[in-house]
Protein backbone atom coordinates (compact mmCIF):
# COMPACT_ATOMS: atom_id res chain seq x y z
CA UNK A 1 55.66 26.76 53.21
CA UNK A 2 54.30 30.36 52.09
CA UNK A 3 57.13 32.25 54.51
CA UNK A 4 59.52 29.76 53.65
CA UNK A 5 59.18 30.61 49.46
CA UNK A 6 58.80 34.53 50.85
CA UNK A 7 62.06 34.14 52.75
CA UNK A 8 64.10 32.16 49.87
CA UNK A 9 62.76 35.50 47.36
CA UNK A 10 64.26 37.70 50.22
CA UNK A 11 67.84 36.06 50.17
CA UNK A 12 67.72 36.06 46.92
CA UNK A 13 67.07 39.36 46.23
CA UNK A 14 70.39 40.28 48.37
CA UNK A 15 73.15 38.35 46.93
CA UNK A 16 75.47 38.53 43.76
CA UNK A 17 75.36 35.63 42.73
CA UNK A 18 72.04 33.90 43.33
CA UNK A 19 72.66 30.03 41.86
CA UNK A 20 72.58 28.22 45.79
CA UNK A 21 69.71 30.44 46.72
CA UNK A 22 68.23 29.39 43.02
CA UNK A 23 68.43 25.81 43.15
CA UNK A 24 67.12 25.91 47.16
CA UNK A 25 63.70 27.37 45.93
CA UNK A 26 63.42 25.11 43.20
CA UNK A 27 64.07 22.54 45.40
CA UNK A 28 61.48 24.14 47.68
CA UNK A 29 58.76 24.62 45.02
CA UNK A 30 59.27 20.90 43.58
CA UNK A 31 58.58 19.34 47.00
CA UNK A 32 55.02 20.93 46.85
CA UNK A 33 52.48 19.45 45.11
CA UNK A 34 50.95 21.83 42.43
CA UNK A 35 47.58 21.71 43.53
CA UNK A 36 48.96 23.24 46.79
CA UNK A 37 51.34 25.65 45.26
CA UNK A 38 48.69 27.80 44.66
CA UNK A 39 48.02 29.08 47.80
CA UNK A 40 51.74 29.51 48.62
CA UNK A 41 52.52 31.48 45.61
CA UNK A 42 49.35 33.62 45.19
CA UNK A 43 49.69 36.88 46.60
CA UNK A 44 53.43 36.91 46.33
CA UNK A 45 55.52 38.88 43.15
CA UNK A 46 58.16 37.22 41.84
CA UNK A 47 59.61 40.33 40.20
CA UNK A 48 62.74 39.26 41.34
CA UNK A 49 62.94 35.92 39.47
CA UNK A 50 62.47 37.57 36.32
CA UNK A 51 64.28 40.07 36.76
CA UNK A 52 67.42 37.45 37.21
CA UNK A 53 66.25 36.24 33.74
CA UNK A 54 68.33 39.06 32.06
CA UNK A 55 72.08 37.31 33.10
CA UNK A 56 74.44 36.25 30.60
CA UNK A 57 74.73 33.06 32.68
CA UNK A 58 72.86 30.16 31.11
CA UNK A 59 72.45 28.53 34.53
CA UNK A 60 70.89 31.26 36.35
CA UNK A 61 68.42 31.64 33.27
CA UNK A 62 67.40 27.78 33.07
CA UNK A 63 66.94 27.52 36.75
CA UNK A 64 64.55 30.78 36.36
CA UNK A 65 62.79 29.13 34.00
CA UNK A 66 62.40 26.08 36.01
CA UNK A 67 61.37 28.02 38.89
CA UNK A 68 58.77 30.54 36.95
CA UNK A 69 57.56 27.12 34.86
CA UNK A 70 56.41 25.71 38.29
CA UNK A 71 55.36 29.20 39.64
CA UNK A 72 52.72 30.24 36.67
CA UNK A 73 51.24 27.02 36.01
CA UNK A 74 50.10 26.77 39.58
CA UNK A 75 48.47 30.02 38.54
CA UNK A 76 45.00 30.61 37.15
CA UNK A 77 45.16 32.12 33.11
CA UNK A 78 43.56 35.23 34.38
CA UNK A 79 46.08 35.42 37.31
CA UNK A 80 48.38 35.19 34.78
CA UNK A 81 46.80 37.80 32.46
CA UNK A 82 46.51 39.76 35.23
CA UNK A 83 49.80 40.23 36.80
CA UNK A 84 52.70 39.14 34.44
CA UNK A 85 51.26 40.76 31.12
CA UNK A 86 54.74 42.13 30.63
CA UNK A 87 57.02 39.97 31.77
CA UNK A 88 55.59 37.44 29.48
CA UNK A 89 55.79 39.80 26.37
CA UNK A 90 59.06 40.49 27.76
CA UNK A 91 59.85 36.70 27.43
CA UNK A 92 59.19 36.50 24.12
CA UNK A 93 62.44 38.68 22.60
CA UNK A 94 64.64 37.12 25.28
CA UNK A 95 68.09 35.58 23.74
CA UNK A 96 67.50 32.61 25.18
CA UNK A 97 65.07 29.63 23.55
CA UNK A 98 63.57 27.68 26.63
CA UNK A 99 62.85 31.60 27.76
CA UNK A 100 60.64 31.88 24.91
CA UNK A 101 59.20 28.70 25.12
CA UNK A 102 58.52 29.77 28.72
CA UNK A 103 56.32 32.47 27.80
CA UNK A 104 54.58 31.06 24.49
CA UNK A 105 53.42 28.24 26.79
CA UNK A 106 52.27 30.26 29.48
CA UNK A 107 50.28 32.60 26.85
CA UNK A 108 48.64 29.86 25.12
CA UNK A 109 47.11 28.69 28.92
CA UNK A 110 46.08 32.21 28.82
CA UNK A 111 44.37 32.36 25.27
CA UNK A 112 42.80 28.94 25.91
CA UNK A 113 40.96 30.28 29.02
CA UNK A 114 38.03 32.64 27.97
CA UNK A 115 37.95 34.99 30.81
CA UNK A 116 41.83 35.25 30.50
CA UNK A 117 41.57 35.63 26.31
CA UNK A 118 39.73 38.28 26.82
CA UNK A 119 42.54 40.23 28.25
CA UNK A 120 45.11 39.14 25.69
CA UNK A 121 42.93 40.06 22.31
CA UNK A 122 43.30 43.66 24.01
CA UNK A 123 47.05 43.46 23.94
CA UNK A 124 48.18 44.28 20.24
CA UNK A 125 51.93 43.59 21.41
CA UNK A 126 51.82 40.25 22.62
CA UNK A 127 50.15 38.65 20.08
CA UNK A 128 52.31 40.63 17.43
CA UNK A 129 55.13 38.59 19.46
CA UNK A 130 53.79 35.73 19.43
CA UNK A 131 53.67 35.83 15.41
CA UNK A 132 57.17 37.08 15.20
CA UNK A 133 58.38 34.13 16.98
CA UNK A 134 57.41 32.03 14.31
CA UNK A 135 59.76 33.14 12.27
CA UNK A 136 62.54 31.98 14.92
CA UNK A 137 65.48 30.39 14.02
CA UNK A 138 64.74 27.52 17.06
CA UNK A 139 61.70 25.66 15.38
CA UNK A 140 60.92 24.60 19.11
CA UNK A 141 59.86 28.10 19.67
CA UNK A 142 58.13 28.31 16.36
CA UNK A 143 56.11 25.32 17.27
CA UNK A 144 54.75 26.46 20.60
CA UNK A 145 53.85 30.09 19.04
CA UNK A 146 51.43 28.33 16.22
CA UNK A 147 50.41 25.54 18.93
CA UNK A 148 49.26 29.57 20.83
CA UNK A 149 47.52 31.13 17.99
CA UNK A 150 46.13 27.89 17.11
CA UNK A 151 44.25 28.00 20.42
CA UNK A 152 43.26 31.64 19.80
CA UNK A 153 41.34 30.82 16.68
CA UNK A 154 38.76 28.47 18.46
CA UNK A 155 36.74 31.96 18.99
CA UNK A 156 34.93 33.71 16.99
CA UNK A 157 37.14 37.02 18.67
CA UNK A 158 40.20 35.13 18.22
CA UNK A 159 39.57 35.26 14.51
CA UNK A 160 38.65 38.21 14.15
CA UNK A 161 41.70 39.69 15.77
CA UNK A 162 44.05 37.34 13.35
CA UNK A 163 42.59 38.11 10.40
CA UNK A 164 40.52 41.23 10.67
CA UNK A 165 43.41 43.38 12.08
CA UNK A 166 46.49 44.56 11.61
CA UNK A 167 47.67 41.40 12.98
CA UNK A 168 47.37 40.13 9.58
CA UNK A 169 49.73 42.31 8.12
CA UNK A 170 52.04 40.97 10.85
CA UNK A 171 51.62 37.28 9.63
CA UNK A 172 52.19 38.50 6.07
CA UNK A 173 55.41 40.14 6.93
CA UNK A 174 57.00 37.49 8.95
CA UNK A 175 55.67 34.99 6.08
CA UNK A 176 58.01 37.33 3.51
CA UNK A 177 61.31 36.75 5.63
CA UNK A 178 62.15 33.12 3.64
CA UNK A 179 60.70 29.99 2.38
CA UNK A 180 60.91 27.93 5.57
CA UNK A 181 59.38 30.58 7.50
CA UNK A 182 56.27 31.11 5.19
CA UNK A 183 55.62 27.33 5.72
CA UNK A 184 55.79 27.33 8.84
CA UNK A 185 52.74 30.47 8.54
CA UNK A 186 51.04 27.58 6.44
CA UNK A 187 51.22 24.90 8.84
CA UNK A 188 49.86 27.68 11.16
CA UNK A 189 46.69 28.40 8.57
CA UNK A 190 46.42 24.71 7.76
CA UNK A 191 45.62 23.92 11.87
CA UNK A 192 43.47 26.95 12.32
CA UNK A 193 41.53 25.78 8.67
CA UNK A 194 41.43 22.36 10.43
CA UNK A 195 39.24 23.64 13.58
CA UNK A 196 35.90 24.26 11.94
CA UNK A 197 34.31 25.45 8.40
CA UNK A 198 33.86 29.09 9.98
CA UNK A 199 37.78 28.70 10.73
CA UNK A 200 38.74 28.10 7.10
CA UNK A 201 36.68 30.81 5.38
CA UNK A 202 38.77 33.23 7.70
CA UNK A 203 41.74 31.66 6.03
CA UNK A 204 40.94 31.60 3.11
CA UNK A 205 38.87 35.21 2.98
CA UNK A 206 42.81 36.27 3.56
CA UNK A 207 44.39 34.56 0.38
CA UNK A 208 46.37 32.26 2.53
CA UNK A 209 44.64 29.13 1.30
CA UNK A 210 44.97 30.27 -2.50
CA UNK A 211 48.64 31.29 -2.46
CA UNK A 212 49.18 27.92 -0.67
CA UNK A 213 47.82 26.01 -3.29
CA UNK A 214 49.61 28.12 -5.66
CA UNK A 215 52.79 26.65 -4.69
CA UNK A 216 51.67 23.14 -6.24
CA UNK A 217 52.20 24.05 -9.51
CA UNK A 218 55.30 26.34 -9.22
CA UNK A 219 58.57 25.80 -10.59
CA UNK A 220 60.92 24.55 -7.09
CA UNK A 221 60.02 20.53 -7.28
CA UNK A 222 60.98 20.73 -3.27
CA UNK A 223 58.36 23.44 -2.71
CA UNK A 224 55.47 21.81 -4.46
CA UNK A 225 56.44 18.77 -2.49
CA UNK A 226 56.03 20.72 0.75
CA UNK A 227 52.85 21.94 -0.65
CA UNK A 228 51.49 18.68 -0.96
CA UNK A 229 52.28 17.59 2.42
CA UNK A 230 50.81 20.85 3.66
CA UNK A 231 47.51 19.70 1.54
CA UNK A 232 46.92 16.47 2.76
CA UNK A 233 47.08 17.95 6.08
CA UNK A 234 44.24 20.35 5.38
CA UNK A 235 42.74 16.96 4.13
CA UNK A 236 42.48 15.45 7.19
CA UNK A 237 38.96 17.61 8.26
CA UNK A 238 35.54 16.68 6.01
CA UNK A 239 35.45 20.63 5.37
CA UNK A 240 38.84 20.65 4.20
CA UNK A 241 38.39 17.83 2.09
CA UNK A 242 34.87 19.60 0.69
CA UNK A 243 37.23 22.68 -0.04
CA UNK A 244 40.07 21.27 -1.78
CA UNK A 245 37.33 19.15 -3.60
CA UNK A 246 35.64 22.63 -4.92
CA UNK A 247 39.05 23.85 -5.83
CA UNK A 248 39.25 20.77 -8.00
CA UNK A 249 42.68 19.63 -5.82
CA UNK A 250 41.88 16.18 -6.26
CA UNK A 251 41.58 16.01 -10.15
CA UNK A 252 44.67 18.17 -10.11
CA UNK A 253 46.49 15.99 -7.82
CA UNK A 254 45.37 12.72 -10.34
CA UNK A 255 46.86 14.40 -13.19
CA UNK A 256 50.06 15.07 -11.52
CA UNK A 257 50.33 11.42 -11.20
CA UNK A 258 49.31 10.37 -14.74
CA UNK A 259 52.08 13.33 -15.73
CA UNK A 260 54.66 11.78 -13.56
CA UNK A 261 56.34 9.23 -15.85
CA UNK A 262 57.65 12.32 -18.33
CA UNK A 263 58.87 14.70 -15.22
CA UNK A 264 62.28 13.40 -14.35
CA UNK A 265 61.60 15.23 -10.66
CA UNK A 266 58.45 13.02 -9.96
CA UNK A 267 60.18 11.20 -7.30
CA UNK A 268 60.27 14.18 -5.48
CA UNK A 269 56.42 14.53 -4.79
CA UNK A 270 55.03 11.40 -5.93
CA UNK A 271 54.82 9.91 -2.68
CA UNK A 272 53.16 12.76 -1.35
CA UNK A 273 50.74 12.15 -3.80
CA UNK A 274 50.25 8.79 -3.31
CA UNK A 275 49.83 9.55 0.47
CA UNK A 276 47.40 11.89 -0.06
CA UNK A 277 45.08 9.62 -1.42
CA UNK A 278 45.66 7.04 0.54
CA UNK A 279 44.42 9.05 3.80
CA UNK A 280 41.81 10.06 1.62
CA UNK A 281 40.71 6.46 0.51
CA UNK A 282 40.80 5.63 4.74
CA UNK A 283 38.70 8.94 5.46
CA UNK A 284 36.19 8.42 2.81
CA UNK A 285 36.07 5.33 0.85
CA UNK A 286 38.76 3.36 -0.25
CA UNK A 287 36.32 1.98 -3.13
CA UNK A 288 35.43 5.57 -4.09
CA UNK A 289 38.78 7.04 -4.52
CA UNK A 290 39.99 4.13 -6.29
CA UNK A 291 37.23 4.49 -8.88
CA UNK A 292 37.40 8.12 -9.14
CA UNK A 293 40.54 8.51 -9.28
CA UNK A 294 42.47 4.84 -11.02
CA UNK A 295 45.60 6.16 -11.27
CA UNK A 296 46.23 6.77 -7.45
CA UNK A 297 45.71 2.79 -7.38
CA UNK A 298 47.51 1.60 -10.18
CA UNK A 299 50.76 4.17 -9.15
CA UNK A 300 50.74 2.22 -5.95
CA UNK A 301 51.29 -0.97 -7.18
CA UNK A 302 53.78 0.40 -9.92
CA UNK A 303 55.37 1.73 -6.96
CA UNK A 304 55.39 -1.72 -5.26
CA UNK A 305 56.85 -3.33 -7.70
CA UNK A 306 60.12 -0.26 -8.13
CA UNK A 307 63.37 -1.22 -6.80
CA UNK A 308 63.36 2.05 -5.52
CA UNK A 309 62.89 1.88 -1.19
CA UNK A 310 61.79 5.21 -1.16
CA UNK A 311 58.85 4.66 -3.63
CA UNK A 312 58.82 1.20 -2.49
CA UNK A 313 58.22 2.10 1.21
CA UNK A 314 55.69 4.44 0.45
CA UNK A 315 53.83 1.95 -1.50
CA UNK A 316 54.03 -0.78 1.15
CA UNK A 317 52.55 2.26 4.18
CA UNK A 318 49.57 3.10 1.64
CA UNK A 319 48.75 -1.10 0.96
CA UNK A 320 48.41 -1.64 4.35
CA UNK A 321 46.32 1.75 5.47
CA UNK A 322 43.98 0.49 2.36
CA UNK A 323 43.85 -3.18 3.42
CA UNK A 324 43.36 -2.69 7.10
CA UNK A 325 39.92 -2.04 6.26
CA UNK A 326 37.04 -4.52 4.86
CA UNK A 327 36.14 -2.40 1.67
CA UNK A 328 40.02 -1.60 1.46
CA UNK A 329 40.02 -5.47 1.35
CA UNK A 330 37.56 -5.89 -1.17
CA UNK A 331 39.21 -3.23 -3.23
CA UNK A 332 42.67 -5.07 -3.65
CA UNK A 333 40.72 -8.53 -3.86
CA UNK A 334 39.36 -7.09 -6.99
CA UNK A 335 42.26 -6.36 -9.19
CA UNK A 336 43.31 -9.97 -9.52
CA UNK A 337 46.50 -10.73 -10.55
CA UNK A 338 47.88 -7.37 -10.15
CA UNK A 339 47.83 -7.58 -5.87
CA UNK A 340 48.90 -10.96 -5.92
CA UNK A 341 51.68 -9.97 -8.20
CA UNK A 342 52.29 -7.18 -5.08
CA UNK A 343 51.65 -9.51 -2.21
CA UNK A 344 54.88 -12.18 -3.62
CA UNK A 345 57.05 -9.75 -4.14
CA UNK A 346 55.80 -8.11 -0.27
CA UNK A 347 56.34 -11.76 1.09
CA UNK A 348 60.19 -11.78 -0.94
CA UNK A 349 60.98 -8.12 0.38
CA UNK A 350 60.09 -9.33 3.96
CA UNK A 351 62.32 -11.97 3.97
CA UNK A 352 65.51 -10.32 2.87
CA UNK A 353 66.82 -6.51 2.03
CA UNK A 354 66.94 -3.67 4.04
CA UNK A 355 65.65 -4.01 7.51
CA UNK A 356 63.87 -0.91 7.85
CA UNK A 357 61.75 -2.25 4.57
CA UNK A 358 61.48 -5.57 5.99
CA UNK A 359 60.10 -3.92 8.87
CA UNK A 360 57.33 -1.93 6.59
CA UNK A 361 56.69 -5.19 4.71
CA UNK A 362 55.54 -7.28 7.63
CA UNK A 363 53.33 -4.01 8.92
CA UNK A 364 51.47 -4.03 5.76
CA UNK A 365 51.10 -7.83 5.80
CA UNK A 366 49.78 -7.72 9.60
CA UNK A 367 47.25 -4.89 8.47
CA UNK A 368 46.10 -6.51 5.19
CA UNK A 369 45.57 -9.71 7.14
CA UNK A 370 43.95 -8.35 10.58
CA UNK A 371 39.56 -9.04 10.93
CA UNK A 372 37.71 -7.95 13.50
CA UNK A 373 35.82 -10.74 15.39
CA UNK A 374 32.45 -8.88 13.80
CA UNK A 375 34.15 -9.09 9.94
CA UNK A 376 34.96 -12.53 9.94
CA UNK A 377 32.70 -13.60 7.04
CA UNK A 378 33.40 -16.97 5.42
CA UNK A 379 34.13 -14.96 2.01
CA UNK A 380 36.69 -12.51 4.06
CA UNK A 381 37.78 -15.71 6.15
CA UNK A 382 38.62 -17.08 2.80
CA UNK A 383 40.34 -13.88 1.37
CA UNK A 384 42.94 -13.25 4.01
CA UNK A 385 43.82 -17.09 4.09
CA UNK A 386 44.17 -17.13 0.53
CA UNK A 387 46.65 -13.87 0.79
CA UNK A 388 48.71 -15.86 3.65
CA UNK A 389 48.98 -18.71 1.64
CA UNK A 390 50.21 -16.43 -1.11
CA UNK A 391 53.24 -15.74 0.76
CA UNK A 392 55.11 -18.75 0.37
CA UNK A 393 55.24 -22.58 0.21
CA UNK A 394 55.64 -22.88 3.91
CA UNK A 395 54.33 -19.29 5.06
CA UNK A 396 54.07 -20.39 8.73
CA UNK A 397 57.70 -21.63 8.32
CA UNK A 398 58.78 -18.63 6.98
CA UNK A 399 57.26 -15.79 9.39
CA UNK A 400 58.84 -18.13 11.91
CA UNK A 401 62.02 -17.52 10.68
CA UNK A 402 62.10 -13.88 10.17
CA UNK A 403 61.14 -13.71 14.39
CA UNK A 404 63.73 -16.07 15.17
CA UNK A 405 66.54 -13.36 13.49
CA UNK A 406 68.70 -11.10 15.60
CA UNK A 407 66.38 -8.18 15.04
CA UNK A 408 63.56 -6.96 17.56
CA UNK A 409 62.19 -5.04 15.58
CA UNK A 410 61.72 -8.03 12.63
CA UNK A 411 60.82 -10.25 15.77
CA UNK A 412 58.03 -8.10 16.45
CA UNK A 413 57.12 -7.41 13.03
CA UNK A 414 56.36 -11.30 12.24
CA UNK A 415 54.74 -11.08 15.68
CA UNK A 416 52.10 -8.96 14.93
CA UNK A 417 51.25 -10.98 11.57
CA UNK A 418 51.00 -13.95 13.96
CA UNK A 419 48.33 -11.96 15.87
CA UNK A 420 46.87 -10.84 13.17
CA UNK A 421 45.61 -14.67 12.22
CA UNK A 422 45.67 -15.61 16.01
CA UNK A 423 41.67 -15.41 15.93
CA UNK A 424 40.78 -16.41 12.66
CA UNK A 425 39.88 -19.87 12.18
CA UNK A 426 42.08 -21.20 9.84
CA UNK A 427 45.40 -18.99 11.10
CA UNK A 428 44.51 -21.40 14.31
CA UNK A 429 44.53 -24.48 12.40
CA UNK A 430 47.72 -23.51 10.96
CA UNK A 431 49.47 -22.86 14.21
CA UNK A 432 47.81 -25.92 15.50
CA UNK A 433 49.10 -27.68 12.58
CA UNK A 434 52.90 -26.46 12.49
CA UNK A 435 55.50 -28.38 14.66
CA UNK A 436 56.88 -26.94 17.64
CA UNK A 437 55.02 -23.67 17.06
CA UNK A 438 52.64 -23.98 20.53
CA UNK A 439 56.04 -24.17 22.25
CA UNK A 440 57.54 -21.13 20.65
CA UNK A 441 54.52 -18.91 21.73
CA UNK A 442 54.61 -20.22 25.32
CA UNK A 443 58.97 -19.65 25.29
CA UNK A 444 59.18 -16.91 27.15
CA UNK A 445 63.06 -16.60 26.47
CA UNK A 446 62.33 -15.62 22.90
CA UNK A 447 62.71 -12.04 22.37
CA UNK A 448 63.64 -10.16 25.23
CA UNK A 449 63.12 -6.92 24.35
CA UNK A 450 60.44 -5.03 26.48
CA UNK A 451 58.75 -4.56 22.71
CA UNK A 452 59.04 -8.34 21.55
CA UNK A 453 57.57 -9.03 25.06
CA UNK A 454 54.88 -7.34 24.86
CA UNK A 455 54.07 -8.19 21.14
CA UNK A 456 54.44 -12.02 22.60
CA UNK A 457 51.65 -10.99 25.17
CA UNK A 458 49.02 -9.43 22.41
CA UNK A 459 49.50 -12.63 20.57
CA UNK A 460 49.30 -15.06 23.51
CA UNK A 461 45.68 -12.37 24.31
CA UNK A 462 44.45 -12.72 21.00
CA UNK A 463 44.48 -16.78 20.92
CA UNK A 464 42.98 -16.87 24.77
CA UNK A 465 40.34 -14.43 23.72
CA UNK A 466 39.10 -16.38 20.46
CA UNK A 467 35.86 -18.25 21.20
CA UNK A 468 37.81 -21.41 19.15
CA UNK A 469 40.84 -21.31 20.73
CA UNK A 470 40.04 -23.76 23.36
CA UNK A 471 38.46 -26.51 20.46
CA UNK A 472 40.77 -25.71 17.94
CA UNK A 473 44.42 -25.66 20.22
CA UNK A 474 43.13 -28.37 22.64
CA UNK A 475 42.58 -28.01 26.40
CA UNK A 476 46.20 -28.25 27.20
CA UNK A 477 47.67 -25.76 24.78
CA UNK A 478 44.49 -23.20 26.29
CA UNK A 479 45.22 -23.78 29.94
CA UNK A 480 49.04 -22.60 29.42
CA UNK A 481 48.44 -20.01 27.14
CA UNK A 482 45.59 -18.72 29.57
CA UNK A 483 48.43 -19.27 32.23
CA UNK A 484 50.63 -16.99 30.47
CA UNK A 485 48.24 -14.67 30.23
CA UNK A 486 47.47 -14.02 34.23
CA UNK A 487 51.29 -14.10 34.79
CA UNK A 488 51.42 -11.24 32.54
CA UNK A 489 54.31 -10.23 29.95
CA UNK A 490 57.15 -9.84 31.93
CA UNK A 491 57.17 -12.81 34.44
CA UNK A 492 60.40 -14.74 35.13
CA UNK A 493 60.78 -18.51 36.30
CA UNK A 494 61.92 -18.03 39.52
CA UNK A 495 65.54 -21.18 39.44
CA UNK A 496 66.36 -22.26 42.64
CA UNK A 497 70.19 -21.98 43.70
CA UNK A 498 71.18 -25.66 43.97
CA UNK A 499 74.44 -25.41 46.76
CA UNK A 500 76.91 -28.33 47.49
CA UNK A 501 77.21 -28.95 51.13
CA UNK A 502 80.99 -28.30 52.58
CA UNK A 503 81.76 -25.93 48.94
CA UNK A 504 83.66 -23.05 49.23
C-alpha cells in the first residue's frame, strides 16, 4: 500500500488540476486502518499536498485537509515536530478556517507530547500564531488555539514560556483588538487557572486574574455579566474557589444580589449570580452557602415565584442542582412554607405554559425527588413523599397526563419523575395503587421516540432492580416487567400476516 500512496503523490504532482487524483488517495488512505498508516506514510514527504493547499479552489483545499488530517495523526508528535514545523506554522495564516483548524489540532498533539513540546517551546513563531488565532473572526479556530495553549500550560516550561516571555506581550496585544476577543483571552486564563494552584499564580502574577475581576464592577451591564460567567468558571477548581474566596468574590457577589432590586439592569446578571452559587452550594455545601450567604437562597425562590421564564428557568435549574443532594434536601425541607409555596407553583408551571419550562419544571421535580438506595432513611422516605404529594390532589394522575401529551420531550420529562420514585417504597405503593398504571409502563406503544424509549427502559430498570418490587407490585406485575427488561428497549411484537386463501 506504501508504493501505491508513493505512486498516487507522483500523479499528482504532474497534473493541473489534481481533484480525481485527490479524492483517489483519500480514498486510498481511508481504506487503511490508522494503526497501519504509519508505516505506509513514514518516510514519505508530502510536500506536495501542502503545497496544493495554496489554491483558490475550496475543494482542492478541503480534500488536502482531509488527506493531511489522516496523514499527521498517523504520525508520532515528534514526527510531527520534526518534519512539518513549517508547514504547520504555515497553516495557521492560511485564508481558509478548517486549514487552521488543521494545524492548531495537529500542534496541540504536539504540545501535549513531552518529547515533541520540547521542540515547540523553542519555536517563538508558532506559538505567537497560535495566540493570534484567537483573535479569529471563526470562533472554531479560536477554540482549538486555547484548547492548544491550554495543553501547553500543564508544564512547568509551558508556563514559563506563556507568561515569562515575550509571549505575554503577544496575549496582551491580541486581548486589546475588542471586547469579544479579550474574553475569549479570559476563557483562555480561566482553563489554564483551572489546571493546578501553580497554574493560577502564573495567571494571576500577570494581572490577568485582577483585570478580569475588574470587569464585575464596571459600567457595561453585558460585560459584568460575561464576567460573572467567566467567574463561576474559575469556580469550578477548590483553588479557584480558595482564590476568589481571598479576593472576597463571594461577599461581593452577595451584595450584588441584595443591590439588585434598585438596579433596573439586574436581570441582566442576576442569574449568573444565582448560578454561581448554586455550583458553589453542589461543590461545597449546599447548607454552608445557604447560611453564609441567605440572600443567594431567598433570590432563588423570589425568582421562582417571577413570571419572568428567564428568571424563572434559572430558578427552577438551581432548585433541582440543590435538591438532588441529601443536605440540599435538608436545606429546602427547612424553610417551611417558603419551598412548599415553590414546589405548587413548580407542580402548576409543569402542567401548563411554555414547553421548554415545563420541560425544566419536571427536571427539577425528578432531581428533588431522586434517593439513592443507601439515602433512603424513613425521615428522607417521608420528605420526598410529602413533596410528591404536594404536587397535586391526584399527583400520580397528573404526571400521567403530562406523558400522555404530544410532546417527547414532556413524555420523558414525567418519565424520569416516575423513576425517580420507582424504588422508593411508597412511590411503589402509589403505582401499585393507581388504575391502569402497571399497564402503561409495560405499553410499549407509548412514546416512540428513541428518547421516550429509553426513559421507559430506566424506569421499567429501576422497579426490577428495587429489592420491594417483587412484594410490593406482586409476582405477576415483576415477571413482565423483568420480561421487558431482557427484551431490552427497543423490541417489537413480531404480528403475524393473517392471508385469505384464493385473495388476490
Amino acid at each position: 500500500m506504501a508504493a501505491s500512496i508513493e505512486s498516487l503523490l507522483e500523479e499528482i504532482s504532474g497534473v493541473e488540476d489534481p481533484i480525481e487524483e485527490l479524492q483517489s488517495l483519500k480514498t486510498a488512505l481511508l481504506s487503511i486502518p490508522v494503526s497501519a498508516l504509519r508505516d505506509s506514510v513514514s518516510g514519505q514527504r508530502f510536500n506536495v499536498i501542502f503545497s496544493l493547499l495554496h489554491s483558490e479552489d475550496r475543494e482542492q483545499v478541503e480534500l488536502c485537509v482531509d488527506i493531511l488530517e489522516r496523514i499527521l495523526m498517523a504520525l508520532s508528535p515528534l514526527s510531527l515536530a520534526q518534519n512539518y514545523r513549517v508547514e504547520l506554522q504555515a497553516g495557521l495564516t492560511h485564508p481558509n478556517e478548517t486549514v487552521k483548524i488543521l494545524a492548531l489540532t495537529q500542534i496541540g498533539r504536539m504540545v501535549d507530547n513531552p518529547d515533541a513540546a520540547t521542540e515547540i517551546l523553542n519555536n517563538h513563531d508558532i506559538l505567537g500564531g497560535v495566540i493570534r488565532c484567537i483573535g479569529e473572526e471563526k470562533l472554531a479556530v479560536a477554540k482549538q488555539a486555547i484548547k492548544s495553549l491550554t495543553k501547553l500550560s500543564h508544564s512547568k516550561p509551558g508556563l514559563d514560556k506563556l507568561f515569562q516571555s515575550d509571549l505575554l506581550k503577544v496575549m496582551k496585544d491580541v486581548m486589546a483588538t475588542s471586547d469579544i476577543i479579550r474574553y475569549r483571552i479570559y476563557e483562555l486564563v480561566v482553563e489554564i487557572s483551572s489546571v493546578s494552584p501553580i497554574s493560577l499564580g502564573y495567571c494571576a502574577n500577570s494581572s490577568f486574574i485582577s483585570q478580569l475581576l475588574g470587569e464585575l464592577t464596571g459600567d457595561d451591564v453585558l460585560i459584568r455579566a460575561t464576567s460573572i460567567e467567566m467567574v463561576t468558571s474559575l469556580a469550578r477548581s477548590q483553588h479557584g474557589r480558595q482564590y476568589l474566596a481571598q479576593q472576597g468574590i463571594m461577599d461581593k457577589f452577595s451584595n450584588m444580589i441584595r443591590g439588585a432590586d434598585t438596579d433596573p439592569f439586574s436581570s441582566l446578571y442576576l442569574p449568573g449570580l444565582v448560578k454561581f452559587f448554586g455550583n458553589l452550594a453542589i461543590m461545597d455545601s449546599p447548607q454552608q452557602v445557604c447560611e453564609t450567604y441567605p440572600a443567594f437562597q431567598n433570590k432563588v425562590f423570589e425568582m421562582a415565584l417571577d413570571p419572568d421564564p428567564a428568571m424563572n428557568g434559572v430558578a427552577l435549574d438551581t432548585l433541582g442542582l440543590l435538591g438532588s443532594t441529601v443536605e440540599g434536601k435538608q436545606v429546602l425541607q427547612k424553610t417551611g412554607e417558603k419551598f412548599k409555596s415553590v414546589l405548587v407553583r413548580m407542580s402548576q408551571q409543569a402542567s401548563s405554559g411554555a414547553t421548554a419550562l415545563r420541560v425544566r419544571c419536571l427536571d427539577a421535580i425528578s432531581q428533588l425527588l431522586t434517593l439513592q438506595p443507601e439515602e433512603q432513611t424513613e425521615d428522607l422516605l417521608a420528605l420526598t413523599e410529602s413533596w410528591f404529594l404536594l404536587l397535586s390532589n391526584q399527583p400520580m394522575d397528573m404526571i400521567c397526563n403530562i406523558s400522555t401529551q404530544p410532546f417527547p420531550e414532556l413524555h420523558c420529562g414525567a418519565l424520569r419523575i416516575f423513576t425517580a420514585i420507582a424504588i422508593q417504597l411508597w412511590g411503589q405503593k402509589l403505582m401499585i395503587s393507581t388504575p391502569s398504571f402497571m399497564e402503561f409502563i409495560l405499553d410499549r406503544s407509548a412514546g416512540r421516540t428513541k428518547e421516550a424509549k429509553d426513559a421507559k427502559f430506566e424506569l421499567v430498570g429501576s422497579l426490577v432492580g428495587s429489592s420491594t418490587a417483587a412484594e410490593i407490585l406482586g409476582s405477576q406485575h415483576y415477571i413482565r416487567l423483568k420480561s421487558y427488561l431482557r427484551e431490552g428497549p427497543y423490541y417489537v411484537t413480531a404480528v403475524a400476516a393473517v392471508g385469505t386463501e384464493g385473495a388476490d
